[in-house]
Structures are given as structure tokens and as C-alpha cells.
C-alpha atoms as a PDB file:
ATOM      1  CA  UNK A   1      65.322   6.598 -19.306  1.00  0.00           C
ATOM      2  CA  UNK A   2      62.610   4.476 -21.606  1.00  0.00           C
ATOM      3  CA  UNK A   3      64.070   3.128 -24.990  1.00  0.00           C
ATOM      4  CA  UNK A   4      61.075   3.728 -26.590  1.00  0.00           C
ATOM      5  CA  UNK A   5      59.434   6.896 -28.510  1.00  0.00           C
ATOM      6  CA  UNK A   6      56.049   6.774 -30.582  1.00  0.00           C
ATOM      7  CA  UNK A   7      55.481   9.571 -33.467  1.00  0.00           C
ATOM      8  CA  UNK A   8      52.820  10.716 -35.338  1.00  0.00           C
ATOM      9  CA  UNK A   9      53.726  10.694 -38.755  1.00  0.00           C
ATOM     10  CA  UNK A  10      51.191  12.197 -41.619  1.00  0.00           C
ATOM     11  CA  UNK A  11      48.108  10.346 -39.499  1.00  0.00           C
ATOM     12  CA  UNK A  12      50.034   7.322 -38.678  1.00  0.00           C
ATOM     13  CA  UNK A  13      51.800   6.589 -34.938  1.00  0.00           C
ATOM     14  CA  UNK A  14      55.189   5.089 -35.562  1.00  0.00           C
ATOM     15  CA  UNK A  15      55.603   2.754 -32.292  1.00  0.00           C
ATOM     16  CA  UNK A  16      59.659   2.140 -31.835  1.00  0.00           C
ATOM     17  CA  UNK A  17      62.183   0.956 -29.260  1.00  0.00           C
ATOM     18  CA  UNK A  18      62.397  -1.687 -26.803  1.00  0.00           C
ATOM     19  CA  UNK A  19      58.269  -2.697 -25.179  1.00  0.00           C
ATOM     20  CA  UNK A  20      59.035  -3.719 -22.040  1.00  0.00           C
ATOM     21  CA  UNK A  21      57.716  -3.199 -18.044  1.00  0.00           C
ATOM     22  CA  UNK A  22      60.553  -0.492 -17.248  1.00  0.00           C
ATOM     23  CA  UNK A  23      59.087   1.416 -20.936  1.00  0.00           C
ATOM     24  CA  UNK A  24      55.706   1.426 -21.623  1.00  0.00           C
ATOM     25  CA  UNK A  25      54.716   3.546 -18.616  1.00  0.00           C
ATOM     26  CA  UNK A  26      55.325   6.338 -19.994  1.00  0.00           C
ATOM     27  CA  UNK A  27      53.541   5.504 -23.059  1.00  0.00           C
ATOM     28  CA  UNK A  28      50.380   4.506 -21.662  1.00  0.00           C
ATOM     29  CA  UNK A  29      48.951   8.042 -21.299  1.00  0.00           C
ATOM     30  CA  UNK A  30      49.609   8.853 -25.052  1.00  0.00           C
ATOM     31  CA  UNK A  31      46.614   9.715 -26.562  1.00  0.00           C
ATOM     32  CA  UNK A  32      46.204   8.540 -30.439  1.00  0.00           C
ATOM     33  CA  UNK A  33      43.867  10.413 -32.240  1.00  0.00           C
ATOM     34  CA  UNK A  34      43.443  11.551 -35.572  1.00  0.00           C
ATOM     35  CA  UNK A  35      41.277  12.814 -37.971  1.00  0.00           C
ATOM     36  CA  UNK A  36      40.000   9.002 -39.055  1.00  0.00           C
ATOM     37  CA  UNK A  37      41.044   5.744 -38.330  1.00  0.00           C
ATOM     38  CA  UNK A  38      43.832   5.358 -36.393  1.00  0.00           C
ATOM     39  CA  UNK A  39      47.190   3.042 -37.318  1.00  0.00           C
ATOM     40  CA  UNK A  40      49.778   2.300 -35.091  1.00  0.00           C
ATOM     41  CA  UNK A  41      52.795   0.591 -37.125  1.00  0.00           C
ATOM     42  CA  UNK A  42      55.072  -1.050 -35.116  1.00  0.00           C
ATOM     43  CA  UNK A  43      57.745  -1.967 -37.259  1.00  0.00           C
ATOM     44  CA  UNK A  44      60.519   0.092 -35.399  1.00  0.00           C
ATOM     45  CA  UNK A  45      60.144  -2.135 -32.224  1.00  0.00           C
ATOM     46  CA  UNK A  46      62.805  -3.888 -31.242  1.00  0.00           C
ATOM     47  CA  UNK A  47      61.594  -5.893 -28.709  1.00  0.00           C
ATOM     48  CA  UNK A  48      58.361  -6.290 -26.653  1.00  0.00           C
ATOM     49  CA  UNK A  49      57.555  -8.637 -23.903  1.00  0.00           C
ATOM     50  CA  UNK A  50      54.074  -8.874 -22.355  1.00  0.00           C
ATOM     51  CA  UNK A  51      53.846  -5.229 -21.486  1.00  0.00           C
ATOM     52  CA  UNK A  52      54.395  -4.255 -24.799  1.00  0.00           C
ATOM     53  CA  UNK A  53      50.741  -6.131 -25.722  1.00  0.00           C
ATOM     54  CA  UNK A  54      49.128  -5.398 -22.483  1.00  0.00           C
ATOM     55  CA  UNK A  55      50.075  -1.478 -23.601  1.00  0.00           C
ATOM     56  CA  UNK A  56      48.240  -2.076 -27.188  1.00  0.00           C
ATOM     57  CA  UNK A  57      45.261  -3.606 -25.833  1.00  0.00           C
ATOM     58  CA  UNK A  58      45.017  -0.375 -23.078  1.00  0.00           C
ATOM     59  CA  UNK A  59      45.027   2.058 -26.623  1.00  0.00           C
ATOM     60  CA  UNK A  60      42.781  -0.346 -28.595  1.00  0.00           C
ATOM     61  CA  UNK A  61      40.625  -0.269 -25.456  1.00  0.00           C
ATOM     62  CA  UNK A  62      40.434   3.507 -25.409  1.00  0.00           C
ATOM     63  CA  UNK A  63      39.559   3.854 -28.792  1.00  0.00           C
ATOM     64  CA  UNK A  64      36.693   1.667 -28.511  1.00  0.00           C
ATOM     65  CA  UNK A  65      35.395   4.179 -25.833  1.00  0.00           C
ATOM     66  CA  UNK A  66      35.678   7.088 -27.669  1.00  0.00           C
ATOM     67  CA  UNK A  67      34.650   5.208 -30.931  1.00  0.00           C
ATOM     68  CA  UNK A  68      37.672   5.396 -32.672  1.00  0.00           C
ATOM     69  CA  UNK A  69      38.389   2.469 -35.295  1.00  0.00           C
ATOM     70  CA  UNK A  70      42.345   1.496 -34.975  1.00  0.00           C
ATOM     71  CA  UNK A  71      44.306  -1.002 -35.793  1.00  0.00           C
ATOM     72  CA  UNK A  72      47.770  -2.500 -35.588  1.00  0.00           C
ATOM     73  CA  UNK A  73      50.383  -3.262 -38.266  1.00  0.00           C
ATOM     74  CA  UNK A  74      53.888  -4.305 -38.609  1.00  0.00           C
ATOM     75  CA  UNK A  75      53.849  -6.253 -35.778  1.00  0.00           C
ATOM     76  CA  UNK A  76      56.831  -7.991 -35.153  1.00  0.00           C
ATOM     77  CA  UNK A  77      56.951 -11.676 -35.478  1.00  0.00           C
ATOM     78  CA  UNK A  78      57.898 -12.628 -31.542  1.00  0.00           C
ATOM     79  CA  UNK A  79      54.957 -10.190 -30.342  1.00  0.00           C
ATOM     80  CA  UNK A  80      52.598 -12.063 -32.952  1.00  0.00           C
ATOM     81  CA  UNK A  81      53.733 -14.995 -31.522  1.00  0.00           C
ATOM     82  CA  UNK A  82      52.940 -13.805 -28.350  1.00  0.00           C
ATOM     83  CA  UNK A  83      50.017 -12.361 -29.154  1.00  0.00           C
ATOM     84  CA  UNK A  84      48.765 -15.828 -30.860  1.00  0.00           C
ATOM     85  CA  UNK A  85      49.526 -18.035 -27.486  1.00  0.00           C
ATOM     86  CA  UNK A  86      47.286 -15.652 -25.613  1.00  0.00           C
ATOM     87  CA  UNK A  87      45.013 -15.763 -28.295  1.00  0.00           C
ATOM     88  CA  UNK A  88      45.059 -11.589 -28.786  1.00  0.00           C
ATOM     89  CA  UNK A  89      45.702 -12.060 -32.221  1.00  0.00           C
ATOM     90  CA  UNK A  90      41.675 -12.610 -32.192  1.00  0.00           C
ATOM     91  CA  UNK A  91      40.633  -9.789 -29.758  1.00  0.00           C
ATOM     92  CA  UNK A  92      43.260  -7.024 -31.399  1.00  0.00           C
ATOM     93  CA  UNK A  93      42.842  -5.807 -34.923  1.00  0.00           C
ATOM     94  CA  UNK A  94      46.079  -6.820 -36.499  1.00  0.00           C
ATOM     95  CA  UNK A  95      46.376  -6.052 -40.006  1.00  0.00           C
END
């Protein structure tokens, strides 16, 4: 079973457990809307390898679609890092 959970709290998605190949599958589905802007904080993730990313940039991707402004926050520091080699950090709206 996927270490991982995300919950909508007051407007805001609450990303949290371990990002990884074996978890995000189930996640990629989820659909984040709300009734503006959407935030996904990830400050509850433990750990995230390049699924984890590849999963935000699938949401972020969606959203554009349907015209929905979201962004990232708390992201940890090894994703960033990640995120900064691969130069997402310029393509994903981390705030």
C-alpha cells in the first residue's frame, strides 16, 4: 500500500508521505479543484524522487487545461534541488 495521502484542507491540498514510482499512481487521477486558485503545500513529504515532480507537473498541466491558476509551496529542499537540475523550478510555479 502507497505511503502517501493528499487532503484538502479549507481550499488548500496538503501533499504528504513518501513521492516515489511505487506511490504516486494512485495520486495521479486526483483531481484539485477549488473554488479559486489552487495550492498544493507539500511540506508533509517525506521524500520524493523523480516521480514525485513528474506527478506535479501532470496536476500543474491539468490545471492549465481547465484554466485553473495553481501553484506549489513548501517544497522540500531535495525536490527543489531536483527540480533546479532539471530546470522545473522555471516551468513550475513554486512559491
Amino acid at each position: 500500500m502507497a505511503n502517501v495521502s493528499l487532503q484538502n484542507r479549507d481550499g488548500k491540498f496538503f501533499l504528504a508521505g513518501d513521492l516515489s514510482f511505487d506511490s504516486v499512481g494512485v495520486l495521479v487521477d486526483e483531481q484539485l479543484y477549488s473554488n479559486g486558485d489552487v495550492i498544493v503545500n507539500l511540506s508533509e513529504v517525506n521524500y520524493s524522487d523523480s516521480s514525485g515532480l513528474a506527478l506535479l507537473i501532470n496536476w500543474y498541466r491539468e490545471a492549465k487545461k481547465r484554466s485553473i491558476n495553481m501553484s506549489f509551496e513548501a517544497v522540500p529542499q531535495k525536490m527543489m534541488a531536483l527540480a533546479k537540475v532539471s530546470n522545473l523550478d522555471k516551468v513550475l510555479p513554486i512559491v
